[in-house]
N, C-alpha and C. Protein backbone atom coordinates (compact mmCIF):
# COMPACT_ATOMS: atom_id res chain seq x y z
N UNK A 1 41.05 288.26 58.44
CA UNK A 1 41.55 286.92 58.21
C UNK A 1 42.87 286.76 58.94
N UNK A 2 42.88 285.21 59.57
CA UNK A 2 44.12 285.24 60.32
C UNK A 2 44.91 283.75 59.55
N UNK A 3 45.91 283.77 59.63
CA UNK A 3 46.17 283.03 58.92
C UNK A 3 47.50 281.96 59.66
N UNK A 4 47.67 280.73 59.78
CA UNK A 4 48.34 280.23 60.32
C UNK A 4 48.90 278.71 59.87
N UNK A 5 50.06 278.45 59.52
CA UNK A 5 50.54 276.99 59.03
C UNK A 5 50.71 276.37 60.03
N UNK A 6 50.67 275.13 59.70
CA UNK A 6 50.65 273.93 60.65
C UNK A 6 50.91 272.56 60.00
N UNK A 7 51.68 271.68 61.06
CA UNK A 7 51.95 270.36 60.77
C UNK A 7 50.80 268.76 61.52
N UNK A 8 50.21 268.60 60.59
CA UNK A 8 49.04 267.48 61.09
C UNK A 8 49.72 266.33 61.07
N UNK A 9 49.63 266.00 62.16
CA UNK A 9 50.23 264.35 62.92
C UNK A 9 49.65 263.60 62.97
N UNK A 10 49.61 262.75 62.45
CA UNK A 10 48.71 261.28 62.45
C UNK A 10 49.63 259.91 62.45
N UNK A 11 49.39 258.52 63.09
CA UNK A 11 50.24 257.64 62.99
C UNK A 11 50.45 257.62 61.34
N UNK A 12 52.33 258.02 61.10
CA UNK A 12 52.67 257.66 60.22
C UNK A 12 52.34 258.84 58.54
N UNK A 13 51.69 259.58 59.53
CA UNK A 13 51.53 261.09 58.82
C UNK A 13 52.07 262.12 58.95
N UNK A 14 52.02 263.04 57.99
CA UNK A 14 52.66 264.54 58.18
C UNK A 14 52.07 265.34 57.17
N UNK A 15 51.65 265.94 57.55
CA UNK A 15 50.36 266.81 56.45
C UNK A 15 50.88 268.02 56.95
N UNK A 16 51.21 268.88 55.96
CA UNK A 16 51.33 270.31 56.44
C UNK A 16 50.68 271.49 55.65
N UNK A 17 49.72 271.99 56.51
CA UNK A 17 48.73 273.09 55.87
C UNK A 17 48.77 274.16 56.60
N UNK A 18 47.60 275.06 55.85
CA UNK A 18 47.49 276.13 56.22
C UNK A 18 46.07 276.49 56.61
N UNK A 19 45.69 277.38 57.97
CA UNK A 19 44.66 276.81 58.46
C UNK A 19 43.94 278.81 58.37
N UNK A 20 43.44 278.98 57.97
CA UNK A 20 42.88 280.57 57.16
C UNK A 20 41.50 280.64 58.52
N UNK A 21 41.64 281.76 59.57
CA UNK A 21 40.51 282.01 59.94
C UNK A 21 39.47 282.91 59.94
N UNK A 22 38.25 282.84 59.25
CA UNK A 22 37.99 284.20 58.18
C UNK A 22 35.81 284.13 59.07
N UNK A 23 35.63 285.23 58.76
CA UNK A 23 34.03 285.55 59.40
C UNK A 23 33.50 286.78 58.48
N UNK A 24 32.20 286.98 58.74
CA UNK A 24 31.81 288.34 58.14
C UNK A 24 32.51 289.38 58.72
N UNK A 25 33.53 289.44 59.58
CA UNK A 25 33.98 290.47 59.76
C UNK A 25 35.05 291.09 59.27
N UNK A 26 35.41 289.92 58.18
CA UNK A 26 36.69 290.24 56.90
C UNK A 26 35.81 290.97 55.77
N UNK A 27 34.46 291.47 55.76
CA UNK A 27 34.00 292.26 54.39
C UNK A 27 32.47 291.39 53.98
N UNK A 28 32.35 292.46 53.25
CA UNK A 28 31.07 291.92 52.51
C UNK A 28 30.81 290.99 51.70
N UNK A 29 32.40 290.34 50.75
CA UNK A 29 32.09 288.94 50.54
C UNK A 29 32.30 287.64 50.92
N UNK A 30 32.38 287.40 52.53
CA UNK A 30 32.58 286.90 53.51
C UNK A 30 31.23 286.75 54.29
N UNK A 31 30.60 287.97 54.64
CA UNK A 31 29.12 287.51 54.52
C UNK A 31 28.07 287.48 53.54
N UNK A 32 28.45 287.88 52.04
CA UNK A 32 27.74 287.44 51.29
C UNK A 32 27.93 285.88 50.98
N UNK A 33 29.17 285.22 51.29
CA UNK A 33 29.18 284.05 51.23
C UNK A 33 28.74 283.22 52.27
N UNK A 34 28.23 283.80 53.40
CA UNK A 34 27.52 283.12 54.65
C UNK A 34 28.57 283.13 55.72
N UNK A 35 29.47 283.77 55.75
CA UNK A 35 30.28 283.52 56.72
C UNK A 35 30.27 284.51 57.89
N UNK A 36 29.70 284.12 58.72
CA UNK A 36 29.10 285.28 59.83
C UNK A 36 30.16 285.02 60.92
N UNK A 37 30.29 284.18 61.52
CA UNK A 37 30.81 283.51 62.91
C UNK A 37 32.14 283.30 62.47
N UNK A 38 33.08 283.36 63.16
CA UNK A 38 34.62 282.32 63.26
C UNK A 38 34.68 281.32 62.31
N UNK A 39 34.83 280.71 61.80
CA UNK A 39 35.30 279.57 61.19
C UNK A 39 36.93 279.34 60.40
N UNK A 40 37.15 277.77 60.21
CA UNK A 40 38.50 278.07 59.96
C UNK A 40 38.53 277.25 58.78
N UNK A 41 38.82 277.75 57.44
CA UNK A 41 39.36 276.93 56.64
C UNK A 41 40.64 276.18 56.55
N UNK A 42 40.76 274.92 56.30
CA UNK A 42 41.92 274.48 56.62
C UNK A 42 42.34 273.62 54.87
N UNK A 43 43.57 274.26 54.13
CA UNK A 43 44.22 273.38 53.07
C UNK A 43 45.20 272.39 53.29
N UNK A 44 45.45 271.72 52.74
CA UNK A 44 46.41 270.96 52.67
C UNK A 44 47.34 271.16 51.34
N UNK A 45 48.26 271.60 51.86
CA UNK A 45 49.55 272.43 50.94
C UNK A 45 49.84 271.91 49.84
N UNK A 46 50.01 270.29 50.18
CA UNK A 46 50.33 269.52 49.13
C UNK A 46 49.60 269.12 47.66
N UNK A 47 48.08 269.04 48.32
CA UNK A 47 47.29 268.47 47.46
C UNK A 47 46.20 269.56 47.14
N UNK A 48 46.18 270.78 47.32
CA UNK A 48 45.38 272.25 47.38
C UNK A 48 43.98 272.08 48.02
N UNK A 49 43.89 270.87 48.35
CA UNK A 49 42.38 270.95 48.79
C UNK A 49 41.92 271.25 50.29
N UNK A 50 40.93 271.70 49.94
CA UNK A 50 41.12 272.84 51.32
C UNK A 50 38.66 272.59 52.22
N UNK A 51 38.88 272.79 52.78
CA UNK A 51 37.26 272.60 53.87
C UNK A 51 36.96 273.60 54.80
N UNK A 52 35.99 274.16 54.67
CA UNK A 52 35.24 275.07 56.03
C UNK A 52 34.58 274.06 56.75
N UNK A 53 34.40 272.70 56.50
CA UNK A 53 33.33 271.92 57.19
C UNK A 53 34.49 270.60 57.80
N UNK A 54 34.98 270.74 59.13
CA UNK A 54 35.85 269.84 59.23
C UNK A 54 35.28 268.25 59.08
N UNK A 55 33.88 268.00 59.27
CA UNK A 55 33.09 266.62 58.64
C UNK A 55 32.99 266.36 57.58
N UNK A 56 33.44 267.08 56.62
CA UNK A 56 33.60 267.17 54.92
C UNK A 56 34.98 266.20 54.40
N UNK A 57 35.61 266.44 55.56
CA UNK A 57 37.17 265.54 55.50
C UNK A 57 37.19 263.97 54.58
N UNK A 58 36.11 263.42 55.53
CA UNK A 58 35.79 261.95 55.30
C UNK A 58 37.24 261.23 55.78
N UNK A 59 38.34 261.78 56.55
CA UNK A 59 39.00 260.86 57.29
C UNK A 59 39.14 261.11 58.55
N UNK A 60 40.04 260.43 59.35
CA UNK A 60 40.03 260.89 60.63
C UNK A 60 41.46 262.03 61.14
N UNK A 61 42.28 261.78 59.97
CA UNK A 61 43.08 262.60 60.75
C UNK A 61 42.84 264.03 60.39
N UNK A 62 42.24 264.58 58.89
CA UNK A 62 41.86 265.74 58.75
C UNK A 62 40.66 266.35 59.76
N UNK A 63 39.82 265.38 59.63
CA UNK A 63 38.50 266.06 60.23
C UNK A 63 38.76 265.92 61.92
N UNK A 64 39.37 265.56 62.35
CA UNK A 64 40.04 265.76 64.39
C UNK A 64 41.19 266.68 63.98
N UNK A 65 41.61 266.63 63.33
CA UNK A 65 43.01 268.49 63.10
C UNK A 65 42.17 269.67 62.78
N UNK A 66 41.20 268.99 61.80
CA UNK A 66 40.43 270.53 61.58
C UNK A 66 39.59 270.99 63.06
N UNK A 67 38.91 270.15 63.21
CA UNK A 67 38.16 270.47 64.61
C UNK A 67 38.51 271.08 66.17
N UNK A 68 40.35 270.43 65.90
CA UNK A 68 41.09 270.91 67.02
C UNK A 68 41.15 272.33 66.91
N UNK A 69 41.81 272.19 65.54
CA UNK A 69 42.32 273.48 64.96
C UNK A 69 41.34 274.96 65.59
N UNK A 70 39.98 274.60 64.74
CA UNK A 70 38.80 275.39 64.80
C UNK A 70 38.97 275.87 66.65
N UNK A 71 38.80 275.16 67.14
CA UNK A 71 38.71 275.07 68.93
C UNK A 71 39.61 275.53 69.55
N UNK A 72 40.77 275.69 69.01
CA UNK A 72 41.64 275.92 69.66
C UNK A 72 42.60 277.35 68.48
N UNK A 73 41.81 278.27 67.59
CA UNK A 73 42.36 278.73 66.85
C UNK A 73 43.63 279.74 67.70
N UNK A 74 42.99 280.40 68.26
CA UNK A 74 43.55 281.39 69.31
C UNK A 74 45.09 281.54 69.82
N UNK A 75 44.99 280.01 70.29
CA UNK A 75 45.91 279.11 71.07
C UNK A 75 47.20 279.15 70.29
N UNK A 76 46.95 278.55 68.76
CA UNK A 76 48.02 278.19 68.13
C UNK A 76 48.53 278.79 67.75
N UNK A 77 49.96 278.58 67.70
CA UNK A 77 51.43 279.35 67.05
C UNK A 77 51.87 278.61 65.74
N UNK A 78 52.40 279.74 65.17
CA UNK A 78 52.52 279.51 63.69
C UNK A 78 53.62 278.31 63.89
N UNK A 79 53.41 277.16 63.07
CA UNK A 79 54.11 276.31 62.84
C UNK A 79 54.12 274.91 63.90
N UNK A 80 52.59 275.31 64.74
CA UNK A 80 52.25 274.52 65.42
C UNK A 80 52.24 273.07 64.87
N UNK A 81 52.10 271.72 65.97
CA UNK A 81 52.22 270.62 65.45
C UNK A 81 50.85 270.31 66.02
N UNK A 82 49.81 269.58 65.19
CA UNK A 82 48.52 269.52 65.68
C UNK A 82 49.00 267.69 65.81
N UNK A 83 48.60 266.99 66.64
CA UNK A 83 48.89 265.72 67.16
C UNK A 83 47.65 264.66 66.80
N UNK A 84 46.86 263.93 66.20
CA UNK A 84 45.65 263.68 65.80
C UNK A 84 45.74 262.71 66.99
N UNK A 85 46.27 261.61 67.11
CA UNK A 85 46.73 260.68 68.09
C UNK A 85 46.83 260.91 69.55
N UNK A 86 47.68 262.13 69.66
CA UNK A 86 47.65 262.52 71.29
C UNK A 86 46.00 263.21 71.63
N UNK A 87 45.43 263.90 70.44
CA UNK A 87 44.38 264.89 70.38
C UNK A 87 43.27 263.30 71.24
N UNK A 88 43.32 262.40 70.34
CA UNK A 88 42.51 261.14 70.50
C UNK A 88 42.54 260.42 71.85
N UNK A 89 43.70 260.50 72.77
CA UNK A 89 44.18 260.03 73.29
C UNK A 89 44.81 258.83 73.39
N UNK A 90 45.38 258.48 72.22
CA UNK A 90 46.00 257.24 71.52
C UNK A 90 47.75 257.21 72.76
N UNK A 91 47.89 258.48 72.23
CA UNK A 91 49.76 258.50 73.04
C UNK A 91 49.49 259.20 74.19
N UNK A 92 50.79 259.45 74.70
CA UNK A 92 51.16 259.80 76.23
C UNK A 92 51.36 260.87 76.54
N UNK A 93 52.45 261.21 75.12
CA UNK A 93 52.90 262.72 74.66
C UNK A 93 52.31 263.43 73.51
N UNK A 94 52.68 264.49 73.08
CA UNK A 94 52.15 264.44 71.40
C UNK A 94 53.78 264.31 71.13
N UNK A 95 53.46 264.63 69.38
CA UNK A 95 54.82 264.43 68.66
C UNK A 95 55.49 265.83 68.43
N UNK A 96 56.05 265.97 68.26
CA UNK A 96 57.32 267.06 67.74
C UNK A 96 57.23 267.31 65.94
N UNK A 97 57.93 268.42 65.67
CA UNK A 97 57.63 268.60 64.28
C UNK A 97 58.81 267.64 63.50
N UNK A 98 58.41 266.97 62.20
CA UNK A 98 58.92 266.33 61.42
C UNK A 98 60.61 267.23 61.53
N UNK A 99 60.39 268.59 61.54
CA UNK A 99 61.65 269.39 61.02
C UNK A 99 62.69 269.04 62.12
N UNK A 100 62.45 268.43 63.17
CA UNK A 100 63.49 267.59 64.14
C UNK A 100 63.78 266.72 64.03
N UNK A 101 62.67 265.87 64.26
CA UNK A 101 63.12 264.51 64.07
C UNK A 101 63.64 263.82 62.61
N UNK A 102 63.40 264.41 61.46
CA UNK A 102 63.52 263.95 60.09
C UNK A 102 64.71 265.17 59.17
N UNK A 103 64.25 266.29 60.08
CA UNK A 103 64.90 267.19 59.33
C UNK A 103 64.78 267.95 58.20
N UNK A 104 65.31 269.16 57.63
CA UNK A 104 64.93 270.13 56.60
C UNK A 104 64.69 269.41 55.46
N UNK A 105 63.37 269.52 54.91
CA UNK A 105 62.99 268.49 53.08
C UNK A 105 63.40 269.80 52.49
N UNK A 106 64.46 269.37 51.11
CA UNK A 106 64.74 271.09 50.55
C UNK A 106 63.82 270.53 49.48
């Protein structure tokens, strides 16, 4: 299991989770639970609810973060900013993490 937090960007959003990447190759109840291949569970910190199926979302900014996420697990660095908007091609740039522009929430 690899495990990695992240900040989900959406117009006017900031979701920050934790994105768990787990296969049968974490143990036997990993594939007793069907989990053979890569996949990435992704929670949302705030509200505990968490998906292996990024189409399970039923919105758009979870289910295009989860999907990025999934696609691009490798790639990302802890504390990455996943961009739903730039991902879409809505913006020009992506965004920066809240912890700049808004600053430390204690």
């Amino acid at each position: 299991m690899i495990t990695k937090l992240l900040e989900l960007r959406d117009q006017h959003t900031s979701i920050q989770a934790l994105a768990i990447q787990v296969s049968g190759q974490d143990g036997y109840l990993m594939r007793r639970a069907g989990f053979q291949s890569p996949m990435v569970y992704l929670v949302e910190l705030a509200t505990q609810e968490c998906r292996y199926d990024p189409w399970a979302w039923g919105d758009r900014t979870l289910k295009t973060a989860h999907l990025h996420i999934a696609e691009y697990f490798d790639d990302l660095v802890d504390g990455a900013v996943i961009d739903v908007e730039f991902i879409l091609g809505e913006t020009d740039a992506p965004k920066v993490s809240e912890q700049i522009t808004v600053g430390e929430v204690s």
